[in-house]
PDB file of N, CA and C in Angstrom:
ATOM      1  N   UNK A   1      14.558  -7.497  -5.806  1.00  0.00           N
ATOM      2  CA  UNK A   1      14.196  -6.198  -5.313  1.00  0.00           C
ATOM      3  C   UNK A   1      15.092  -5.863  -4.139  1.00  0.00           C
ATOM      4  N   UNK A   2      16.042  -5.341  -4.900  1.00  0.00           N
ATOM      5  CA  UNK A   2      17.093  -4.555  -3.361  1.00  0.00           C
ATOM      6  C   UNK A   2      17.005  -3.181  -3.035  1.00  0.00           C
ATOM      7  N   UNK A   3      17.512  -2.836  -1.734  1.00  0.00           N
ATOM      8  CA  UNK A   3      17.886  -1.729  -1.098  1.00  0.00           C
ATOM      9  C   UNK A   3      19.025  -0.770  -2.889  1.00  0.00           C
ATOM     10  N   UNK A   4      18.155   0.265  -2.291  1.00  0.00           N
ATOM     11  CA  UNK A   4      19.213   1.575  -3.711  1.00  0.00           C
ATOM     12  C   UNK A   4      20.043   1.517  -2.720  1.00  0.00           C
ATOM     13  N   UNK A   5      21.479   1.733  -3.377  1.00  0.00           N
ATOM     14  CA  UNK A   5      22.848   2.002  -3.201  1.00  0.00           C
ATOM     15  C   UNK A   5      22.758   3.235  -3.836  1.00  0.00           C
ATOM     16  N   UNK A   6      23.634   4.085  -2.810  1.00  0.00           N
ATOM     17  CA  UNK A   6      24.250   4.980  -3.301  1.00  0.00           C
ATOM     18  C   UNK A   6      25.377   5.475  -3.780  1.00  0.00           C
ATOM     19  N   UNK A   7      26.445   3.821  -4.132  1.00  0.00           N
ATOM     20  CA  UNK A   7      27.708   4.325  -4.682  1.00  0.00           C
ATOM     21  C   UNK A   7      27.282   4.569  -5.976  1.00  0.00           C
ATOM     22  N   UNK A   8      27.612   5.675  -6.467  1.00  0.00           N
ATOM     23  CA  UNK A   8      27.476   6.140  -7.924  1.00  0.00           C
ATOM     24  C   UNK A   8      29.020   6.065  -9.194  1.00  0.00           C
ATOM     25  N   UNK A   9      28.699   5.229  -9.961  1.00  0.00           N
ATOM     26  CA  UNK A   9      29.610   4.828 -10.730  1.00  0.00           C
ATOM     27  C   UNK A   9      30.171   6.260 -11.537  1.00  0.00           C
ATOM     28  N   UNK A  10      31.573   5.907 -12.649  1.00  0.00           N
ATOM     29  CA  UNK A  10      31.653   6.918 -13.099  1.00  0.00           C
ATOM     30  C   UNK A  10      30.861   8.039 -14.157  1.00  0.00           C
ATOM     31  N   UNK A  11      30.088   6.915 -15.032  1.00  0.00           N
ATOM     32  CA  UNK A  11      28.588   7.832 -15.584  1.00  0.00           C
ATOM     33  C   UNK A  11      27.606   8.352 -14.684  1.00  0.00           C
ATOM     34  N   UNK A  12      27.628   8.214 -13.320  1.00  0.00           N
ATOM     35  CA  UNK A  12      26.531   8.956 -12.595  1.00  0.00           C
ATOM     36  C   UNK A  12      25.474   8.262 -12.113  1.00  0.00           C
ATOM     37  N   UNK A  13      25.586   6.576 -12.827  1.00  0.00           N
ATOM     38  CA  UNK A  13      24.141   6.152 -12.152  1.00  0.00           C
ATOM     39  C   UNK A  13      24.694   4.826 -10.872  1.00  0.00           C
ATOM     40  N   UNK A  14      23.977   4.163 -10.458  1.00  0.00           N
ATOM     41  CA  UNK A  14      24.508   3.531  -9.336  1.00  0.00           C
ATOM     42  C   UNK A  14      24.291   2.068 -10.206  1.00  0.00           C
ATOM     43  N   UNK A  15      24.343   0.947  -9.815  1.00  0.00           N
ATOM     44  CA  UNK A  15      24.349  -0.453  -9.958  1.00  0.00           C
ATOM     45  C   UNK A  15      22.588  -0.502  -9.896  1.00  0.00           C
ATOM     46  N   UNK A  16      22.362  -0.148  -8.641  1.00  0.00           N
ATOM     47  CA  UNK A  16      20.654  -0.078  -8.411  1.00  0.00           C
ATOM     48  C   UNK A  16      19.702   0.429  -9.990  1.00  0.00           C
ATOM     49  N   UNK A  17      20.382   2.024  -9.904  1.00  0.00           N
ATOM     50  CA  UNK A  17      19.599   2.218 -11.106  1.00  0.00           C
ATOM     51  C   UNK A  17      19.690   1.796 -12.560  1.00  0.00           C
ATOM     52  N   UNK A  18      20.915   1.120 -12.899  1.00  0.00           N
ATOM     53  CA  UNK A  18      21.588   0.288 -13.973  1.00  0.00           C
ATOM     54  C   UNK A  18      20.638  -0.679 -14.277  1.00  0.00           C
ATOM     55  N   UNK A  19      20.086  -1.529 -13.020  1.00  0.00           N
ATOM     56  CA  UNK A  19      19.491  -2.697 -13.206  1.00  0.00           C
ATOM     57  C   UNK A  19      18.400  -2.710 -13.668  1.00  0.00           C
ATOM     58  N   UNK A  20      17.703  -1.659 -12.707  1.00  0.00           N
ATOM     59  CA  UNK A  20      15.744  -1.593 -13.498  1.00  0.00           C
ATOM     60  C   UNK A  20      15.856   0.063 -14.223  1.00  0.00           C
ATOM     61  N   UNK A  21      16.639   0.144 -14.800  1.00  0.00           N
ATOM     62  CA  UNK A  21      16.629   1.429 -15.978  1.00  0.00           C
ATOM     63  C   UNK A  21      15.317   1.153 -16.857  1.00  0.00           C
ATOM     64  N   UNK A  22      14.834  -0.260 -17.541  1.00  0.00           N
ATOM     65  CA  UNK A  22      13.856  -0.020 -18.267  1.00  0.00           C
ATOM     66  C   UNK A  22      12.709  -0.857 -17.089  1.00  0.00           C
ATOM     67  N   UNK A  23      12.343  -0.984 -15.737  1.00  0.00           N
ATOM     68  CA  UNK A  23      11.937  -1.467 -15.119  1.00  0.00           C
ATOM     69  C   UNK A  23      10.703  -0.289 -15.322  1.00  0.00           C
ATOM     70  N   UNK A  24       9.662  -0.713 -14.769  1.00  0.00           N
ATOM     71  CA  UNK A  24       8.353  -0.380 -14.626  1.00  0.00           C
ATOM     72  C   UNK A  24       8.666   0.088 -12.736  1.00  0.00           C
ATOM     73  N   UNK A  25       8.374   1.285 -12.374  1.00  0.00           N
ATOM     74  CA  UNK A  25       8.934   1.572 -11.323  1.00  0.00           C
ATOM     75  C   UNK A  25       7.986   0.789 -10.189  1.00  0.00           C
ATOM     76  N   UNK A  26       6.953   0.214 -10.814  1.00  0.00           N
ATOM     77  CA  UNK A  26       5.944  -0.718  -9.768  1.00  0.00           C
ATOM     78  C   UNK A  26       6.422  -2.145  -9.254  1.00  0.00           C
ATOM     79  N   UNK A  27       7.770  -1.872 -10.093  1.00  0.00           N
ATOM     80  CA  UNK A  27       8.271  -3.802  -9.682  1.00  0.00           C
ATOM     81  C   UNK A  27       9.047  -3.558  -9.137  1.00  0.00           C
ATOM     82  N   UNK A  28       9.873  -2.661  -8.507  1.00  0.00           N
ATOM     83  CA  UNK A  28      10.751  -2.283  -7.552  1.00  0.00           C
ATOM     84  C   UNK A  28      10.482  -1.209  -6.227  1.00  0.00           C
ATOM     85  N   UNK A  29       9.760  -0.255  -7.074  1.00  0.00           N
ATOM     86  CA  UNK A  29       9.441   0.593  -5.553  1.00  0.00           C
ATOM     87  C   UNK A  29       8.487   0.531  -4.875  1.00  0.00           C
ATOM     88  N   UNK A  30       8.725   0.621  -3.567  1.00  0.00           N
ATOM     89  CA  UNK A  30       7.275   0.689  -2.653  1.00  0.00           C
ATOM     90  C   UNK A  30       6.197   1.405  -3.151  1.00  0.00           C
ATOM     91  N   UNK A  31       4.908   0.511  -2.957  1.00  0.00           N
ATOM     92  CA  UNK A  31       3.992   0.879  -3.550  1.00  0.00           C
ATOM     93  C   UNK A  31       2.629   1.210  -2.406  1.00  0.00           C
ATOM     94  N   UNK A  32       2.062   2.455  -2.531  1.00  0.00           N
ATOM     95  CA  UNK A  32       0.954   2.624  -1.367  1.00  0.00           C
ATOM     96  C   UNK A  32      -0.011   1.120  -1.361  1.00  0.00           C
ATOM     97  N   UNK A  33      -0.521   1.235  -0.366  1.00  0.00           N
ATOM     98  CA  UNK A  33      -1.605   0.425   0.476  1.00  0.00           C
ATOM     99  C   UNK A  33      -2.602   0.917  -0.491  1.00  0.00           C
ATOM    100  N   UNK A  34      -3.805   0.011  -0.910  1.00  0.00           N
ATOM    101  CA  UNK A  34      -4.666  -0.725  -1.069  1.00  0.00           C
ATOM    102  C   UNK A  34      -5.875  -0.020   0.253  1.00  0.00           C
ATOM    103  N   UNK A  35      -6.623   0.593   0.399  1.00  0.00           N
ATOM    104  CA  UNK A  35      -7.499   1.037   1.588  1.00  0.00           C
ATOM    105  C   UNK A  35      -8.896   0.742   1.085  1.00  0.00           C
ATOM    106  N   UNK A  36      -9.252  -0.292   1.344  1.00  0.00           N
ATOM    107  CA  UNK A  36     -11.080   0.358   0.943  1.00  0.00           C
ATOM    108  C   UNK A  36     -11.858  -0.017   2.302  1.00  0.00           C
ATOM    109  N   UNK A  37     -13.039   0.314   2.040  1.00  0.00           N
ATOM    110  CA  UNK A  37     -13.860   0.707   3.589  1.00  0.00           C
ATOM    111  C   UNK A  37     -14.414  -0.952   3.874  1.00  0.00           C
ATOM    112  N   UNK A  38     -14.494  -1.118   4.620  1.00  0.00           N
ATOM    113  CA  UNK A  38     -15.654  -2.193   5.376  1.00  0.00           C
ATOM    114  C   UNK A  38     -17.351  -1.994   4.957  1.00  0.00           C
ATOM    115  N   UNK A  39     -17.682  -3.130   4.777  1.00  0.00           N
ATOM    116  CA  UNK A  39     -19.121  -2.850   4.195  1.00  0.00           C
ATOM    117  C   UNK A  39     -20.147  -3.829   4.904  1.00  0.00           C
ATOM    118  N   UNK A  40     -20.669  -4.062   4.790  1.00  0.00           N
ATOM    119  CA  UNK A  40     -21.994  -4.817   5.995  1.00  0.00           C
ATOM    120  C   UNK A  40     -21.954  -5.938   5.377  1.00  0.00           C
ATOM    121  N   UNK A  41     -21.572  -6.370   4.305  1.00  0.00           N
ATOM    122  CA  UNK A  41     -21.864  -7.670   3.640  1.00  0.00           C
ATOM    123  C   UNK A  41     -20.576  -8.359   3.926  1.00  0.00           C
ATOM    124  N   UNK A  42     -19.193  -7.776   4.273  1.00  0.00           N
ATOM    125  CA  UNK A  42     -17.898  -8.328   4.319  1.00  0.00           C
ATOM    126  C   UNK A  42     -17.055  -8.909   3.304  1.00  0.00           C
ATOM    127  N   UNK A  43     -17.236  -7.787   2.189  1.00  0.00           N
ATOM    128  CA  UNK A  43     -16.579  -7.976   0.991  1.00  0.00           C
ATOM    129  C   UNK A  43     -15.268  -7.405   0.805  1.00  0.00           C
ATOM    130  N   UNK A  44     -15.407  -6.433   1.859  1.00  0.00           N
ATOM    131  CA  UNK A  44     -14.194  -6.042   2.028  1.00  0.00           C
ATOM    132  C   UNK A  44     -12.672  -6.584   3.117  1.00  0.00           C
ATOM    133  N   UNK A  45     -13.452  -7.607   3.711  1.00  0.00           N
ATOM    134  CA  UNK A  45     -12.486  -8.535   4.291  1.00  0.00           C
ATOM    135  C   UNK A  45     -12.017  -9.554   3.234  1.00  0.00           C
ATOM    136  N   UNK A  46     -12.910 -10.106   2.148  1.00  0.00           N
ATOM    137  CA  UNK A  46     -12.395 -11.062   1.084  1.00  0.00           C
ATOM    138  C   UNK A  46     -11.706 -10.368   0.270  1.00  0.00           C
ATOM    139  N   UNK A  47     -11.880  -9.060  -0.167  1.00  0.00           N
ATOM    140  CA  UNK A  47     -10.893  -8.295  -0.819  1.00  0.00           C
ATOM    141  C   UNK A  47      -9.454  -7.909  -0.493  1.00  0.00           C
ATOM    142  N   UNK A  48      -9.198  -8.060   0.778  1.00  0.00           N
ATOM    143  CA  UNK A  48      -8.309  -7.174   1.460  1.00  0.00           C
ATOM    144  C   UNK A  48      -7.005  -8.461   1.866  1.00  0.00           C
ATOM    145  N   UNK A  49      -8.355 -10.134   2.236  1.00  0.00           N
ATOM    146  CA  UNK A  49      -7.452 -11.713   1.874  1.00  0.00           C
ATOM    147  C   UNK A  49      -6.889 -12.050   0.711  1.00  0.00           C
ATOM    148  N   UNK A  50      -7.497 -11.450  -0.531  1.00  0.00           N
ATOM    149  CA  UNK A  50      -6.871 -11.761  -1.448  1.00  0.00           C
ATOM    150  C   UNK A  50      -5.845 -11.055  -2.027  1.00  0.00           C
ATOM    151  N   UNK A  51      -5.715  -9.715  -1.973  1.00  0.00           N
ATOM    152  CA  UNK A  51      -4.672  -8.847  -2.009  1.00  0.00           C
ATOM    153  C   UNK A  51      -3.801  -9.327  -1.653  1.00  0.00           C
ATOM    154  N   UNK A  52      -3.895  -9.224  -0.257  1.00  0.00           N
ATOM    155  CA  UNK A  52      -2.944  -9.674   0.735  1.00  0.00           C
ATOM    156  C   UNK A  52      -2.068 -11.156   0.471  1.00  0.00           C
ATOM    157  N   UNK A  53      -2.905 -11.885  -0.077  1.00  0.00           N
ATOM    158  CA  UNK A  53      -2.588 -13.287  -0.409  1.00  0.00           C
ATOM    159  C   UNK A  53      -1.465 -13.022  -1.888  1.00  0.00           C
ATOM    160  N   UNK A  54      -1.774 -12.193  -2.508  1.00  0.00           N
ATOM    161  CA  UNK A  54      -1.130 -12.022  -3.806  1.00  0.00           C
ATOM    162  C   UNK A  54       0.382 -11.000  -3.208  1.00  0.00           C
ATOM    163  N   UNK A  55       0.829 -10.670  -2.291  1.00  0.00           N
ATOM    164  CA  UNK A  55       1.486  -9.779  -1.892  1.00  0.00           C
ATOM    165  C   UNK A  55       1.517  -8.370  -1.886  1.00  0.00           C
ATOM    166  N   UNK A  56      -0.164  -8.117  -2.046  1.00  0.00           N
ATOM    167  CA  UNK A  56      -0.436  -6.576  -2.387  1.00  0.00           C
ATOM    168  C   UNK A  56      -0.685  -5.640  -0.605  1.00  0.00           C
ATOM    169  N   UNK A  57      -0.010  -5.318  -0.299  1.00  0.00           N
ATOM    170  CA  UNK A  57      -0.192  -4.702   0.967  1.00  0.00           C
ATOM    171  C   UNK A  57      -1.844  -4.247   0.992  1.00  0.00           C
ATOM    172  N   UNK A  58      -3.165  -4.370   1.657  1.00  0.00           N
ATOM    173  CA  UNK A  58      -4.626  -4.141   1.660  1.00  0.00           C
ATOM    174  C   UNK A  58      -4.682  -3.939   3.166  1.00  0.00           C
ATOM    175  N   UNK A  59      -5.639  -2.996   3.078  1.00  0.00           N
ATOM    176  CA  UNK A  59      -6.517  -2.894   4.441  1.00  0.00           C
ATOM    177  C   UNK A  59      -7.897  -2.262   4.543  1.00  0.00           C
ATOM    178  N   UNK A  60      -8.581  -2.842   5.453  1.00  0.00           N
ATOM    179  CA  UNK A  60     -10.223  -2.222   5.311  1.00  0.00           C
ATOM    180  C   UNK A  60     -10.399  -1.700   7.084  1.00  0.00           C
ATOM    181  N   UNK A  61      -8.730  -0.908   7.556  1.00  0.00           N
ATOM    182  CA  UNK A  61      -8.802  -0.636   8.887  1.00  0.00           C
ATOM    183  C   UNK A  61      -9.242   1.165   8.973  1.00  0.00           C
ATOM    184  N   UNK A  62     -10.025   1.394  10.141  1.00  0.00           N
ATOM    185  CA  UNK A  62     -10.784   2.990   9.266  1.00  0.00           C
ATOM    186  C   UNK A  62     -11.283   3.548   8.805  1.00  0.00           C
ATOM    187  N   UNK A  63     -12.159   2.808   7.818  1.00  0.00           N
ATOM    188  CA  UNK A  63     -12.754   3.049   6.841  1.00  0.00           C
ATOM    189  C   UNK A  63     -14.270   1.938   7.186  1.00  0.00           C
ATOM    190  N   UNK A  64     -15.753   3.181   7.097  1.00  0.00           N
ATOM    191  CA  UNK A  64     -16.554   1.975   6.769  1.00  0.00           C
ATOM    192  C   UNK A  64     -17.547   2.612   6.070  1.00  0.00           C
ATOM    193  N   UNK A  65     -18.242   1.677   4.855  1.00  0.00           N
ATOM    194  CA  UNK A  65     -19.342   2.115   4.182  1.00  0.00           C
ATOM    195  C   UNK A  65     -20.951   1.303   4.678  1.00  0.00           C
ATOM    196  N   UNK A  66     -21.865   2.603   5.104  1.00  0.00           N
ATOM    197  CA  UNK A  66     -22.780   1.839   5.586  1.00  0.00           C
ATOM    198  C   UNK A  66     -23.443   1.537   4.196  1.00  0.00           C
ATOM    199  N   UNK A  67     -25.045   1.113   4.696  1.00  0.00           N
ATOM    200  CA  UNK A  67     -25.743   0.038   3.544  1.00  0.00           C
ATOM    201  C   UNK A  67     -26.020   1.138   2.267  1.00  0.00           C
ATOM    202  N   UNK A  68     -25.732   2.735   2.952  1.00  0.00           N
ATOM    203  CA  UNK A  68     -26.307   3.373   1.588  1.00  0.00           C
ATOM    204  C   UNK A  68     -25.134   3.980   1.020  1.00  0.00           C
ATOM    205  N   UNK A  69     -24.037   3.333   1.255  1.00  0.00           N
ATOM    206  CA  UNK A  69     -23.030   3.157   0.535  1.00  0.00           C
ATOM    207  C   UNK A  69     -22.262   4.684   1.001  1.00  0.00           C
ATOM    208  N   UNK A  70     -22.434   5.182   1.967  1.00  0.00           N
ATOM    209  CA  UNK A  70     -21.326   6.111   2.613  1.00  0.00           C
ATOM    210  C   UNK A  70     -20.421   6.079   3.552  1.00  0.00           C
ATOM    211  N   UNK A  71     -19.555   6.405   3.252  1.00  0.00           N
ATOM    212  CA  UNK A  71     -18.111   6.035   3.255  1.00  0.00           C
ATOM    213  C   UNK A  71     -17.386   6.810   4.716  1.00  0.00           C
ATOM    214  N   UNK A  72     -17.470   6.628   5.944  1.00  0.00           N
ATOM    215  CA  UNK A  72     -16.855   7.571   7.388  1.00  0.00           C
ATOM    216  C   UNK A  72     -15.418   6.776   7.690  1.00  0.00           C
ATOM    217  N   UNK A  73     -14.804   7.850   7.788  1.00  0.00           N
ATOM    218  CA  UNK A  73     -12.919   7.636   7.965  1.00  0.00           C
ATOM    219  C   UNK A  73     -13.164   7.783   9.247  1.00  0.00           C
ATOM    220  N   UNK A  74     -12.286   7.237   9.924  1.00  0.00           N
ATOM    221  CA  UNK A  74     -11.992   7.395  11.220  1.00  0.00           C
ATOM    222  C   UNK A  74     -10.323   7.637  11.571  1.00  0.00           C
ATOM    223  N   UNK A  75      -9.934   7.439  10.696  1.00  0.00           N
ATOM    224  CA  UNK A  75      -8.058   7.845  10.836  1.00  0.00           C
ATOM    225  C   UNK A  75      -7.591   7.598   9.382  1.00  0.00           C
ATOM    226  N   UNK A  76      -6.478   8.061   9.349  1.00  0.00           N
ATOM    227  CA  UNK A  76      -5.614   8.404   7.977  1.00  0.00           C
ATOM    228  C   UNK A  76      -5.325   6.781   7.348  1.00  0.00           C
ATOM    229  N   UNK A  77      -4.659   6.782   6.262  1.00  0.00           N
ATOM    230  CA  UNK A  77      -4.733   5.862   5.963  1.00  0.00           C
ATOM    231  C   UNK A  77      -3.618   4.881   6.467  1.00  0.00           C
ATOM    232  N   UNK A  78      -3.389   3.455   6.269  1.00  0.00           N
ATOM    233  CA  UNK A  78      -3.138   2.394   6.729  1.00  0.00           C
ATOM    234  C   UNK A  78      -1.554   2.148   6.686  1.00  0.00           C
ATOM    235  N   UNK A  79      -0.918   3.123   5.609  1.00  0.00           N
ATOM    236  CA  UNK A  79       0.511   3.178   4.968  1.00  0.00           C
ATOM    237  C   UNK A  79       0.887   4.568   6.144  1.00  0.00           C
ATOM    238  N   UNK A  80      -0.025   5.137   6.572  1.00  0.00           N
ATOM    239  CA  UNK A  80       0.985   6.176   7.666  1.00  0.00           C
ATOM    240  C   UNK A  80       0.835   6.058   8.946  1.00  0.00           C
ATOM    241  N   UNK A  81       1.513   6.746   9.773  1.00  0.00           N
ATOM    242  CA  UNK A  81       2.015   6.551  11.284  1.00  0.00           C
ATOM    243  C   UNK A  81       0.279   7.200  11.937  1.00  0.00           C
ATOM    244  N   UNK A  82      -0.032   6.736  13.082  1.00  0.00           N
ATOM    245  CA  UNK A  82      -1.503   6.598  13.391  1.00  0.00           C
ATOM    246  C   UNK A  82      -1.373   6.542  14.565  1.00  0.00           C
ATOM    247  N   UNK A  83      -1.638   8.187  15.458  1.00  0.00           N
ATOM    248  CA  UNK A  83      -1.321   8.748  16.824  1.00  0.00           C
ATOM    249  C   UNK A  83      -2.591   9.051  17.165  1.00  0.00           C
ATOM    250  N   UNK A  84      -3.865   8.728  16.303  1.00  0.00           N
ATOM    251  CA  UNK A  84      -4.944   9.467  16.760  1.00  0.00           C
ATOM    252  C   UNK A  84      -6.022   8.541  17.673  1.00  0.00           C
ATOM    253  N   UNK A  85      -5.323   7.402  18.100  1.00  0.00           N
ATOM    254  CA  UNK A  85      -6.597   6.623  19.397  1.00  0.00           C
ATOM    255  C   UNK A  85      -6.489   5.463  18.814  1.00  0.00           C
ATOM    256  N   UNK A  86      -7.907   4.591  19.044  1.00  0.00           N
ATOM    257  CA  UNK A  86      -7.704   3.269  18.825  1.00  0.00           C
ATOM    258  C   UNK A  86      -8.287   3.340  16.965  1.00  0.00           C
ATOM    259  N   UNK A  87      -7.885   2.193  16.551  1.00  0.00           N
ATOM    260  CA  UNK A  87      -8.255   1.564  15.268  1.00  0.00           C
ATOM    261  C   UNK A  87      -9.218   0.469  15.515  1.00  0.00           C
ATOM    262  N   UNK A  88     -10.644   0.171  14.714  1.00  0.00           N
ATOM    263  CA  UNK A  88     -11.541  -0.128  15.022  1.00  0.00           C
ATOM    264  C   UNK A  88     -12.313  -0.841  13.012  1.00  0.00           C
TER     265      UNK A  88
END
């Protein structure tokens, strides 16, 4: 998984796109974060270890579901830039 180049050969495509032409674009390009909420039982910390453990970018930062299963954001999600106070 490399950086795209942008020297473009004489058909138009680069070396980059040559390589994963029949690639599944999930095995090369960045892929969003994984977000689910925090829950009272802490299933969402074992969810978020095992992701994480598999190389899946996860987070349960922001997000919490109380016991009747509703869901309060407190900031955007975990893949963007986060100017709005503390994370909790």
């Amino acid at each position: 998984m490399g950086a795209r180049s942008n020297a473009t050969e004489e058909n138009g495509y680069n070396e980059y796109d040559e390589e994963h032409a029949f690639d599944h674009p999930a095995l090369h390009e960045p892929q969003p974060w994984i977000w689910v909420p925090r829950d009272p039982l802490g299933l969402s910390g074992l969810l978020v270890g095992e992701l994480t453990s598999a190389g899946v970018e996860a987070s349960d930062v922001g997000a919490v579901m109380n016991e009747k299963g509703v869901v309060d954001v407190s900031r955007g999600p975990p893949d963007e830039e986060w100017k709005g106070g503390h994370d909790h």
